[in-house]
C-alpha atoms as a PDB file:
ATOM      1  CA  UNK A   1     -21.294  -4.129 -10.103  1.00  0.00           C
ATOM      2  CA  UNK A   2     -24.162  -5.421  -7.872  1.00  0.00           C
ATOM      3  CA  UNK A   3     -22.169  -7.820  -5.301  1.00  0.00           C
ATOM      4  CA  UNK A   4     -19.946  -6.398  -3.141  1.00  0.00           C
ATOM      5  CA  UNK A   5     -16.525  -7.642  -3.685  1.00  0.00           C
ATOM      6  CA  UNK A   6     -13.510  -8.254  -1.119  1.00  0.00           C
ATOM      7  CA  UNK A   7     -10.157  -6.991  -1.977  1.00  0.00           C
ATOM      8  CA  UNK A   8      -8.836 -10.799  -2.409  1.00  0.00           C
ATOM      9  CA  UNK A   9     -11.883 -10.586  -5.193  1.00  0.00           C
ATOM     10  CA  UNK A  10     -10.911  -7.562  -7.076  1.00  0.00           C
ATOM     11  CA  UNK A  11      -7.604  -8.820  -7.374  1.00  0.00           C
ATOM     12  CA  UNK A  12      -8.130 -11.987  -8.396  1.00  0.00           C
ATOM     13  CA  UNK A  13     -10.554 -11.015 -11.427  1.00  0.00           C
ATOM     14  CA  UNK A  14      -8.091  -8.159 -12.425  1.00  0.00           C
ATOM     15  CA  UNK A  15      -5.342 -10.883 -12.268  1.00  0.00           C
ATOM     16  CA  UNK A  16      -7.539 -13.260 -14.612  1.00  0.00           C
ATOM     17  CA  UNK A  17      -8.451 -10.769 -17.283  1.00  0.00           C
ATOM     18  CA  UNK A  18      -5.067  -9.626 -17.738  1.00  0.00           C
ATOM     19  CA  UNK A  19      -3.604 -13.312 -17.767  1.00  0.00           C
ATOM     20  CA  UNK A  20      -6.605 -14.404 -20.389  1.00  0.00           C
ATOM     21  CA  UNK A  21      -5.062 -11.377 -22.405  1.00  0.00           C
ATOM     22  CA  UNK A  22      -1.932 -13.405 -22.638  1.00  0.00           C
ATOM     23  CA  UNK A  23      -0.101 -11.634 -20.274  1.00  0.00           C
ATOM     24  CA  UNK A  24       2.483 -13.314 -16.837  1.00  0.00           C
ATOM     25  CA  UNK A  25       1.086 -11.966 -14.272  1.00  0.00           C
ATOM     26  CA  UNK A  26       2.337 -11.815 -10.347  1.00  0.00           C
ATOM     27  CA  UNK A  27      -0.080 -10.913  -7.469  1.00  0.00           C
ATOM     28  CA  UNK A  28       1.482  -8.989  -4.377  1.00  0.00           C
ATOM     29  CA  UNK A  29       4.717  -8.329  -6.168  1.00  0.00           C
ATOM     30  CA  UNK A  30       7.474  -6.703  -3.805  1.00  0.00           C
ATOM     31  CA  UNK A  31       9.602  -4.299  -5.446  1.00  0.00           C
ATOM     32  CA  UNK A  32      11.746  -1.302  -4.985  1.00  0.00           C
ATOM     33  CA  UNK A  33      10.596  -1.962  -0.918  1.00  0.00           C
ATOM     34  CA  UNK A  34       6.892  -1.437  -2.311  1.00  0.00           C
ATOM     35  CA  UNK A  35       4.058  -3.998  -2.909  1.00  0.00           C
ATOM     36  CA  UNK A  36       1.794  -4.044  -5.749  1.00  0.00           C
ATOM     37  CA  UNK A  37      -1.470  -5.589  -6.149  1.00  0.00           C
ATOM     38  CA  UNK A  38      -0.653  -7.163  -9.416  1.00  0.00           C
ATOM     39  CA  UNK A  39       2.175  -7.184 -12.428  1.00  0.00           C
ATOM     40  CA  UNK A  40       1.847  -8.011 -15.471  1.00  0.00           C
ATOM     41  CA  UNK A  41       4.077  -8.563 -18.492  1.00  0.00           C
ATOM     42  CA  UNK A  42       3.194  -8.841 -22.101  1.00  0.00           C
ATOM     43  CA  UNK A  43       5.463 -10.954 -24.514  1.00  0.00           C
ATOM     44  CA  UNK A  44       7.334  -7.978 -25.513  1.00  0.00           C
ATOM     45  CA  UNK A  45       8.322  -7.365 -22.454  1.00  0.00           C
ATOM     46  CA  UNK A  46       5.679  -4.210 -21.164  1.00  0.00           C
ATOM     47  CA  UNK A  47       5.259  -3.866 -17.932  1.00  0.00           C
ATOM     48  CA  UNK A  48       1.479  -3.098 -16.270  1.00  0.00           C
ATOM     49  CA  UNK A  49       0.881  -2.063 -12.794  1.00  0.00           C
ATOM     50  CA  UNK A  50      -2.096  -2.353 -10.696  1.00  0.00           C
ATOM     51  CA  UNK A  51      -3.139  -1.056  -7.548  1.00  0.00           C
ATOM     52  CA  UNK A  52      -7.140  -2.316  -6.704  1.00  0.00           C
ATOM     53  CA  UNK A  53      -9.042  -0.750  -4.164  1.00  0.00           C
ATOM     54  CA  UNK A  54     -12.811  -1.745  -2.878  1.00  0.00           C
ATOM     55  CA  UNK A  55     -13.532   0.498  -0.724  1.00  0.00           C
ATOM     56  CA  UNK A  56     -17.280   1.949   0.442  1.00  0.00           C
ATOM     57  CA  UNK A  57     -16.799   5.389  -0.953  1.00  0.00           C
ATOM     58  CA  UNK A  58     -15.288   6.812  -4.056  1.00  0.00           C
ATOM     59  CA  UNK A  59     -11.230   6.793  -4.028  1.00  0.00           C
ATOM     60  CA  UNK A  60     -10.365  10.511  -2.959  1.00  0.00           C
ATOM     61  CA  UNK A  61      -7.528  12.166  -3.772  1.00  0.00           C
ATOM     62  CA  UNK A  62      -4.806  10.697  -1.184  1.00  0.00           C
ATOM     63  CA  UNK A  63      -5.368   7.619  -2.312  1.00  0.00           C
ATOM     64  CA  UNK A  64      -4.581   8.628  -5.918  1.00  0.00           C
ATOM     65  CA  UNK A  65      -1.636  10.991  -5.038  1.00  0.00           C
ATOM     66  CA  UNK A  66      -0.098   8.026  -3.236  1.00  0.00           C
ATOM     67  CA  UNK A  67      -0.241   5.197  -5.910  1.00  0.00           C
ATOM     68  CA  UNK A  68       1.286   7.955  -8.170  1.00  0.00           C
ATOM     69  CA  UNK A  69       4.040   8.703  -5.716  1.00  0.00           C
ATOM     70  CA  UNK A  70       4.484   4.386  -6.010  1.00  0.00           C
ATOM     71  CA  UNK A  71       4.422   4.600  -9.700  1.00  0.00           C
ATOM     72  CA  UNK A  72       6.845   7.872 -10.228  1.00  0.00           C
ATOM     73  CA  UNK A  73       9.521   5.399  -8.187  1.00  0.00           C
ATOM     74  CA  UNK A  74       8.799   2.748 -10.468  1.00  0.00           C
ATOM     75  CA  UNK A  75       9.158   4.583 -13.933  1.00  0.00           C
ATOM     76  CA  UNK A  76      12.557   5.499 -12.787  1.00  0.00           C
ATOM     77  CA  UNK A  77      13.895   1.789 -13.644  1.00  0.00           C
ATOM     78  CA  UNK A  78      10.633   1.915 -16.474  1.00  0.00           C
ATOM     79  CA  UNK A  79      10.182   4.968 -18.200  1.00  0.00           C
ATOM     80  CA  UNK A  80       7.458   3.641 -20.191  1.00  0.00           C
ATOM     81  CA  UNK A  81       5.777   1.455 -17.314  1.00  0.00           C
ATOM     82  CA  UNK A  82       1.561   1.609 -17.565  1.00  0.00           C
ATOM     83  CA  UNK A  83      -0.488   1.664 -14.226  1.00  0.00           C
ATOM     84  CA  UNK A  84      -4.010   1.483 -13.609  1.00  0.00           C
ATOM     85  CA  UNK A  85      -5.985   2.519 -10.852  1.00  0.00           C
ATOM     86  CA  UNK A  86      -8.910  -0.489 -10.152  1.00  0.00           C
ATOM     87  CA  UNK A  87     -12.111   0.463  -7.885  1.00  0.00           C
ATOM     88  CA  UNK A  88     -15.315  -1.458  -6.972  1.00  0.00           C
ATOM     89  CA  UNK A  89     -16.749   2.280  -6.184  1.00  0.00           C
ATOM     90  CA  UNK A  90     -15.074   4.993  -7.986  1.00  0.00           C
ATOM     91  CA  UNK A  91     -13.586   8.328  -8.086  1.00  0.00           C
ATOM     92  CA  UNK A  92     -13.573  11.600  -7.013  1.00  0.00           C
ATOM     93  CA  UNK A  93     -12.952  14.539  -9.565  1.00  0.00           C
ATOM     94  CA  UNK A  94      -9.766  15.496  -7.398  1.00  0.00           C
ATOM     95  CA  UNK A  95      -8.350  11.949  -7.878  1.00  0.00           C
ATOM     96  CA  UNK A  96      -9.382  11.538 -11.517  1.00  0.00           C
ATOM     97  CA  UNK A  97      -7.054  15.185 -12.116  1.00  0.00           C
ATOM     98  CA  UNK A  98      -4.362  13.293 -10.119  1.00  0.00           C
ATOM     99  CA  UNK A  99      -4.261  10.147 -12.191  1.00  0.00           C
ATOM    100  CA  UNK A 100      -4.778  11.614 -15.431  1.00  0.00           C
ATOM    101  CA  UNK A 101      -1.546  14.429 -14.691  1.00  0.00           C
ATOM    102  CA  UNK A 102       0.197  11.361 -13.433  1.00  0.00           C
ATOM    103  CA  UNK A 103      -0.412   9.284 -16.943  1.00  0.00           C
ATOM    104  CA  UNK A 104      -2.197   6.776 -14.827  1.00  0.00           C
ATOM    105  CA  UNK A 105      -5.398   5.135 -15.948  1.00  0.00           C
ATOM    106  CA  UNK A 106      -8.182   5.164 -13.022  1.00  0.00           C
ATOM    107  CA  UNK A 107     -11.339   1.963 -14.215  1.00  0.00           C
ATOM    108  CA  UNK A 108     -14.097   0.684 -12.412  1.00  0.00           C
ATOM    109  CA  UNK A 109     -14.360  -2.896 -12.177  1.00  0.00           C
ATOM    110  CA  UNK A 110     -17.381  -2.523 -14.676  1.00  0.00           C
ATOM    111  CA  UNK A 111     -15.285  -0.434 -17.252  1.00  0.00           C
ATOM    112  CA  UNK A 112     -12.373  -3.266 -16.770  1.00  0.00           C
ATOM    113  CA  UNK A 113     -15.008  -6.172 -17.545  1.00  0.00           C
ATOM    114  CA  UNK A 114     -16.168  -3.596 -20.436  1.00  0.00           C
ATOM    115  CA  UNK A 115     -12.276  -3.371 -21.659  1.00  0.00           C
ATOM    116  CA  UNK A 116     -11.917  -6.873 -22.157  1.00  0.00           C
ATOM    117  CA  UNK A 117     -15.030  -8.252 -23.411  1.00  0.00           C
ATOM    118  CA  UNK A 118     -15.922  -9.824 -20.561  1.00  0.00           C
ATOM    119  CA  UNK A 119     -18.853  -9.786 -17.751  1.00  0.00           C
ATOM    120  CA  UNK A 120     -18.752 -11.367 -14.212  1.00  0.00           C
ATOM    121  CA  UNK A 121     -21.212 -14.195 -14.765  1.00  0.00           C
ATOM    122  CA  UNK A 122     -18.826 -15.649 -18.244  1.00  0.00           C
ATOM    123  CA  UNK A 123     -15.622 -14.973 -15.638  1.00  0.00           C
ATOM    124  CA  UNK A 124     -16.436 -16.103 -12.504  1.00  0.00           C
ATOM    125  CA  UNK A 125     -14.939 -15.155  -9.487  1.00  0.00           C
ATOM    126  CA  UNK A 126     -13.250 -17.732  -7.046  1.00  0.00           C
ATOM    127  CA  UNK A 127      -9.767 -18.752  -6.499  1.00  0.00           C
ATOM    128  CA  UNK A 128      -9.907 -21.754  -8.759  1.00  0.00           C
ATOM    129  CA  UNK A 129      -9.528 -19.650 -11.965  1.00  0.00           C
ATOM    130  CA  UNK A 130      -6.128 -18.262 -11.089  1.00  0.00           C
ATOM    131  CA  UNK A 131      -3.627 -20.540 -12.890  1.00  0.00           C
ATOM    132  CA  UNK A 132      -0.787 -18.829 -11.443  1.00  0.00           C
ATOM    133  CA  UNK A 133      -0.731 -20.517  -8.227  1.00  0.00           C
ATOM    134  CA  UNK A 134      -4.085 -20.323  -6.852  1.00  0.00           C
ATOM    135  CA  UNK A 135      -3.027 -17.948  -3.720  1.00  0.00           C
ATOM    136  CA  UNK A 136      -1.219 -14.858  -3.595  1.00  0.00           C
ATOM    137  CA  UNK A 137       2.845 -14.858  -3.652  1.00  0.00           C
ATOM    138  CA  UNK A 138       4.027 -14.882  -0.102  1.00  0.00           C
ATOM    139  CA  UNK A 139       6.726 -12.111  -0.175  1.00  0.00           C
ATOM    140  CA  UNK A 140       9.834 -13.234   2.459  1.00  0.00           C
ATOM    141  CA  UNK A 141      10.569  -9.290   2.508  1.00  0.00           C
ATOM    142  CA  UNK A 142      10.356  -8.122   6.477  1.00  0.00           C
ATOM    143  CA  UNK A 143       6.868  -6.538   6.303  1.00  0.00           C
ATOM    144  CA  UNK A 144       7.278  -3.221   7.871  1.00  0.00           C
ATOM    145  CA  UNK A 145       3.368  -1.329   8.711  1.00  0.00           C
ATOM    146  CA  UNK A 146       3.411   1.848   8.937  1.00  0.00           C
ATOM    147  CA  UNK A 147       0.960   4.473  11.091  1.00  0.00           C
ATOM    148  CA  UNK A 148       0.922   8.192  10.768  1.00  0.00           C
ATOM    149  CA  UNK A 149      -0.966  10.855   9.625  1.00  0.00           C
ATOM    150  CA  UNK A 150      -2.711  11.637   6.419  1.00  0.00           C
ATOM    151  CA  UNK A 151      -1.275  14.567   4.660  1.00  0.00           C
ATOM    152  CA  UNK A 152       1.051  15.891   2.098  1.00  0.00           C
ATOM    153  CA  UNK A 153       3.803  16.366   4.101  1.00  0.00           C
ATOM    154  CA  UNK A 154       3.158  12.475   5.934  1.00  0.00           C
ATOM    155  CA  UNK A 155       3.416  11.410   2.321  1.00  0.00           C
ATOM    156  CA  UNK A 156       6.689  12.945   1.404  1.00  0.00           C
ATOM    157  CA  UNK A 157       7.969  11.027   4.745  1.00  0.00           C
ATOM    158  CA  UNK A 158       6.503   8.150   3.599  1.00  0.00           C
ATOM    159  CA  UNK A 159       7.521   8.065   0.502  1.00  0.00           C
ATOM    160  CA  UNK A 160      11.124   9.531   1.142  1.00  0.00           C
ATOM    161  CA  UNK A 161      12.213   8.609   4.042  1.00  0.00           C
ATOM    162  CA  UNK A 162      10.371   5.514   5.111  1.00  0.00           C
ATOM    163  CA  UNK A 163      10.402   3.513   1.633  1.00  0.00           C
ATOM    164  CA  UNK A 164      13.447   4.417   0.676  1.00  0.00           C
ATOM    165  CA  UNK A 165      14.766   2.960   4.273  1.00  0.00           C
ATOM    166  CA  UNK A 166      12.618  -0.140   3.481  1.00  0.00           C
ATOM    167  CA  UNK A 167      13.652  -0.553   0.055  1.00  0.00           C
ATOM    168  CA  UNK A 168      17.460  -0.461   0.915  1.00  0.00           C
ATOM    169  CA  UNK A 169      16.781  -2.842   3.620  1.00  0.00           C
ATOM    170  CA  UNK A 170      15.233  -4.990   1.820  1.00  0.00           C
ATOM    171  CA  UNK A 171      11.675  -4.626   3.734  1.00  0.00           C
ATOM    172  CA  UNK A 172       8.429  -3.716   2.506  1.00  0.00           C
ATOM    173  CA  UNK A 173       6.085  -0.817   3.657  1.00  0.00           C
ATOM    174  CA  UNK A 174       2.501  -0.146   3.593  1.00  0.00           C
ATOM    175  CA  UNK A 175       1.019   2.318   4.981  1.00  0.00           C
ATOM    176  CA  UNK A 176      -2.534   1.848   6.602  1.00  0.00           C
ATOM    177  CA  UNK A 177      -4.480   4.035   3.922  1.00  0.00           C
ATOM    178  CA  UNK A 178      -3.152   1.321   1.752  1.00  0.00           C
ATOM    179  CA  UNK A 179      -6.148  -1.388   3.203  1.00  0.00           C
ATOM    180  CA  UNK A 180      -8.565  -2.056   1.069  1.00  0.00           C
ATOM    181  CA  UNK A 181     -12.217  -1.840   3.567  1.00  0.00           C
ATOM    182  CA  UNK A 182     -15.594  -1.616   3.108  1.00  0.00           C
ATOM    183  CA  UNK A 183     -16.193   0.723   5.975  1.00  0.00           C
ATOM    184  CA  UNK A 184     -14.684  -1.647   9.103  1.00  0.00           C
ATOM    185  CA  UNK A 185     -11.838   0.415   8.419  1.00  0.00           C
ATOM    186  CA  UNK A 186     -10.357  -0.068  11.977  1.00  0.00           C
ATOM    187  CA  UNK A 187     -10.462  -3.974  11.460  1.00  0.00           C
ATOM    188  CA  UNK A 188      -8.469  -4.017   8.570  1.00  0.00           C
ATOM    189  CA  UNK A 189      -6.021  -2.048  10.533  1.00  0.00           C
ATOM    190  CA  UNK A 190      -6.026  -4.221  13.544  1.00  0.00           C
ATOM    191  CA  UNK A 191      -5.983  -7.313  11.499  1.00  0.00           C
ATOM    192  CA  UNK A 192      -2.671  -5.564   9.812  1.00  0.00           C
ATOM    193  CA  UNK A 193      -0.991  -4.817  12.962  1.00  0.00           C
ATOM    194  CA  UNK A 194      -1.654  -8.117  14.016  1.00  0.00           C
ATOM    195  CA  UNK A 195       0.004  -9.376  10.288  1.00  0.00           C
ATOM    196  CA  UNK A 196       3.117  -7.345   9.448  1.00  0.00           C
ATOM    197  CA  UNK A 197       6.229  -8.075  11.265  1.00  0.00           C
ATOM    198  CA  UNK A 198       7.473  -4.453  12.726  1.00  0.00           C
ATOM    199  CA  UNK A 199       4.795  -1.305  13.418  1.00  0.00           C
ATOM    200  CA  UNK A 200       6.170   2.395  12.728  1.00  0.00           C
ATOM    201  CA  UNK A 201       4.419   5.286  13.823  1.00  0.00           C
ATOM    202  CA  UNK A 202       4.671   8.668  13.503  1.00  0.00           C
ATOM    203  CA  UNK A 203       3.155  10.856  16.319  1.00  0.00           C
ATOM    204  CA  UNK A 204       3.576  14.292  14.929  1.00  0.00           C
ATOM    205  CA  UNK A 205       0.985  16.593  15.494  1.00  0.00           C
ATOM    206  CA  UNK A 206      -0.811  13.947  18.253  1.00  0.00           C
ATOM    207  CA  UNK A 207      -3.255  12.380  15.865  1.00  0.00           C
ATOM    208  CA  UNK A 208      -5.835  10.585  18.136  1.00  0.00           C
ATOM    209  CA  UNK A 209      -5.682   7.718  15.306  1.00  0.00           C
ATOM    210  CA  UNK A 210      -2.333   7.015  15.159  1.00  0.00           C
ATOM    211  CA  UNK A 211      -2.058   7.103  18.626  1.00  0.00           C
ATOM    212  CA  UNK A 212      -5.018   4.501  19.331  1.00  0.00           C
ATOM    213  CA  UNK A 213      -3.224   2.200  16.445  1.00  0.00           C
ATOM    214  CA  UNK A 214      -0.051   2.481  18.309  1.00  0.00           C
ATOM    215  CA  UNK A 215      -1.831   1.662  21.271  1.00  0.00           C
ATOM    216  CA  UNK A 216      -3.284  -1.575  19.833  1.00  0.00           C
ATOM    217  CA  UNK A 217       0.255  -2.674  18.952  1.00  0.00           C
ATOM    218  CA  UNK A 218       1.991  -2.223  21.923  1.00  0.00           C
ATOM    219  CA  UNK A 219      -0.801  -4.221  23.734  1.00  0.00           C
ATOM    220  CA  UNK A 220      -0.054  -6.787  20.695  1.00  0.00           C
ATOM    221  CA  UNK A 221       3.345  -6.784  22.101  1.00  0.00           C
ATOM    222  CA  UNK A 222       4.592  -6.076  18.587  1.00  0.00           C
ATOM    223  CA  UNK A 223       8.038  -4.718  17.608  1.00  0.00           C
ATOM    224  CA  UNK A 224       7.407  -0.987  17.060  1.00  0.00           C
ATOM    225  CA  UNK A 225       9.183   1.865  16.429  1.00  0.00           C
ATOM    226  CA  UNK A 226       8.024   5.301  17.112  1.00  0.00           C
ATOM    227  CA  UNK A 227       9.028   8.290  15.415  1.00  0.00           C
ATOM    228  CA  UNK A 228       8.178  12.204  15.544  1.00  0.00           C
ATOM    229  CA  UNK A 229       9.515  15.420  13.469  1.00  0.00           C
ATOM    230  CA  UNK A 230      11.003  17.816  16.213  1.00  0.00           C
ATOM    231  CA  UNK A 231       9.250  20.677  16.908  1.00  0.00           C
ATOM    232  CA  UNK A 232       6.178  18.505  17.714  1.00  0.00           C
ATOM    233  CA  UNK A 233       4.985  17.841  21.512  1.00  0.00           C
ATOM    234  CA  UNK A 234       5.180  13.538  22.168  1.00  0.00           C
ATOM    235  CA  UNK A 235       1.617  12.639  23.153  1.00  0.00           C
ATOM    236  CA  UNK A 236       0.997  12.579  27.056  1.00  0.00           C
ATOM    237  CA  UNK A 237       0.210   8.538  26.957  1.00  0.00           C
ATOM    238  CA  UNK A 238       3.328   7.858  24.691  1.00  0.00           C
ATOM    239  CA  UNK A 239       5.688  10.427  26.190  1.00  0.00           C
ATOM    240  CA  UNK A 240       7.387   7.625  28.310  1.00  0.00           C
ATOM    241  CA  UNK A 241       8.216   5.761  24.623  1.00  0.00           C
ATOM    242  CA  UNK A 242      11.726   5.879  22.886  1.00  0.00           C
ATOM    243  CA  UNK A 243      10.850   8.051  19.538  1.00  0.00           C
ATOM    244  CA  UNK A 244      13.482   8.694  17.192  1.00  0.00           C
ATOM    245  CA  UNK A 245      12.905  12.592  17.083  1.00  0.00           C
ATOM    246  CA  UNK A 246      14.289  13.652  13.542  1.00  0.00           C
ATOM    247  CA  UNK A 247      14.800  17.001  11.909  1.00  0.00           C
ATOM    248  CA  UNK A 248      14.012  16.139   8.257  1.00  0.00           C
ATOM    249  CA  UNK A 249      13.932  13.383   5.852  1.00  0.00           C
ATOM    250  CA  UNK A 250      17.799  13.395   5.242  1.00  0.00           C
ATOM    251  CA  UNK A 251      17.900  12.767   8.938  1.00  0.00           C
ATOM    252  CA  UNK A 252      15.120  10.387   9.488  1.00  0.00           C
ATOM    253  CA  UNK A 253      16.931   8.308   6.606  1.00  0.00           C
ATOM    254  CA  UNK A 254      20.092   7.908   8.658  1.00  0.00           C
ATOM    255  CA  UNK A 255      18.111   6.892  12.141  1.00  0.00           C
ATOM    256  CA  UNK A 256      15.440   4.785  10.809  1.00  0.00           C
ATOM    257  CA  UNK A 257      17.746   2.785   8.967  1.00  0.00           C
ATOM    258  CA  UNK A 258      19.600   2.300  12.210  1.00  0.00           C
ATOM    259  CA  UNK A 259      16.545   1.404  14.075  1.00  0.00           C
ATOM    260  CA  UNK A 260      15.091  -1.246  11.961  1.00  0.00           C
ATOM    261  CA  UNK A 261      18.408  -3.152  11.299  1.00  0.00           C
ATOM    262  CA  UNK A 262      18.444  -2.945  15.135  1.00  0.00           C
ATOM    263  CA  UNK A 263      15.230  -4.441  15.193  1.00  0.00           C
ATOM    264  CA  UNK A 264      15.229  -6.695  12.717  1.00  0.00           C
ATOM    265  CA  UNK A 265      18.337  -8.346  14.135  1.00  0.00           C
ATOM    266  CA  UNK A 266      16.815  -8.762  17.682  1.00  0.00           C
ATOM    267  CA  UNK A 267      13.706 -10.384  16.165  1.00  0.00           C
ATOM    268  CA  UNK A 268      15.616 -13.164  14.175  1.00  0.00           C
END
């Protein structure tokens, strides 16, 4: 693919192919407190999820262990629920192994095109071939964004802890490795923060990142909730912050659910 594509692009001519296949397909679909790039139903009722990602360097393994995290969740209402994996750039061997033990399919864009018969110049890409509305769905869920650091035990809280809140709440989380970017990572972000109706961050372990994103949203004045496993040291310029200071999931569960009703109520 020789034109660099944005991630309103990719999931547009994802969106396309799959509704020339004859298939009803939703863009930025919230469900179970999780948003999916696109979801598609076939006329016997199959389900098809898709996560696409453009970013400047092959999708690592993160990336991959989180959509299949999002998709484990899923095939708990759908046992037999197919996902796919969409990049402009490709994968690492770590995050192939990922997909592949998770039963998820990881494409180029190329080998989608390639899939359906198709090629780039017979699609065309703007928003005018979309017949499902022209514009992505505008979920009404309280858009929760959500800062920490990258690692497998971030992910479990994440995914445990933080979703599930969401999810029961009614909200929906993303988490900032989420962003599709072409290497202006820290616009995306920023542009996020600025987006999403409530911030959380997680300063365990004093990640210079997270702490600089938190910073950016407290000088947003955005509604923002800080968090941090106990046993970890509050960062010097954040020390002065409420945190909820929790012991493990089961207990962030209880406090974060607290905390964003709390929230959400003063912000209506």
């Amino acid at each position: 693919m020789d034109n660099v594509f944005s991630g309103r692009q990719l999931d547009l001519t994802v969106a396309v192919l799959l509704e020339q296949s004859d298939r009803t397909v939703e863009l930025e679909k919230s469900t179970h407190g999780m948003m999916v790039d696109i979801w598609a139903t076939d006329r016997d009722g199959g389900t098809l999820v898709v996560e696409c990602k453009t970013f400047g360097k092959l999708v690592g393994e993160a990336t991959a262990r989180q959509f299949a995290r999002t998709v484990e969740v899923l095939r708990r209402e759908q046992s037999k629920l197919e996902a796919w994996l969409v990049t402009t750039s490709g994968f690492t061997p770590n995050a192939h192994a990922v997909l592949a033990s998770s039963g998820i399919k990881g494409m180029t864009l190329d080998e989608v095109f390639a899939q359906f018969g198709k090629d780039e110049e017979e699609l065309g890409i703007d928003d005018s071939i979309w017949t499902g509305g022209g514009t992505k769905s505008q979920s009404r869920d309280t858009r929760v964004f959500v800062i920490m650091p990258f690692n497998d035990h971030m992910l479990d809280v994440f995914m445990l802890a933080v979703r599930w809140v969401t999810e029961k709440l009614g909200m929906v989380a993303k988490r900032s490795d989420d962003i599709d970017h072409n290497g202006e990572i820290i616009q995306q972000i920023q542009a996020a923060i600025r987006e999403y109706d409530i911030v959380v961050g997680d300063t365990s372990g004093s990640n210079p990142n997270v702490c600089y994103e938190i910073g950016f949203a407290h000088g947003l004045g955005k509604q923002c909730v800080l968090m941090c496993e106990k046993g970890n040291s509050l960062p010097f310029d954040l020390q002065g912050k409420n945190h909820l200071m929790y012991e493990n999931i089961l207990d962030l569960r209880v406090k974060l659910e607290k905390k964003l009703t709390e929230v959400r109520g003063s912000s209506s």
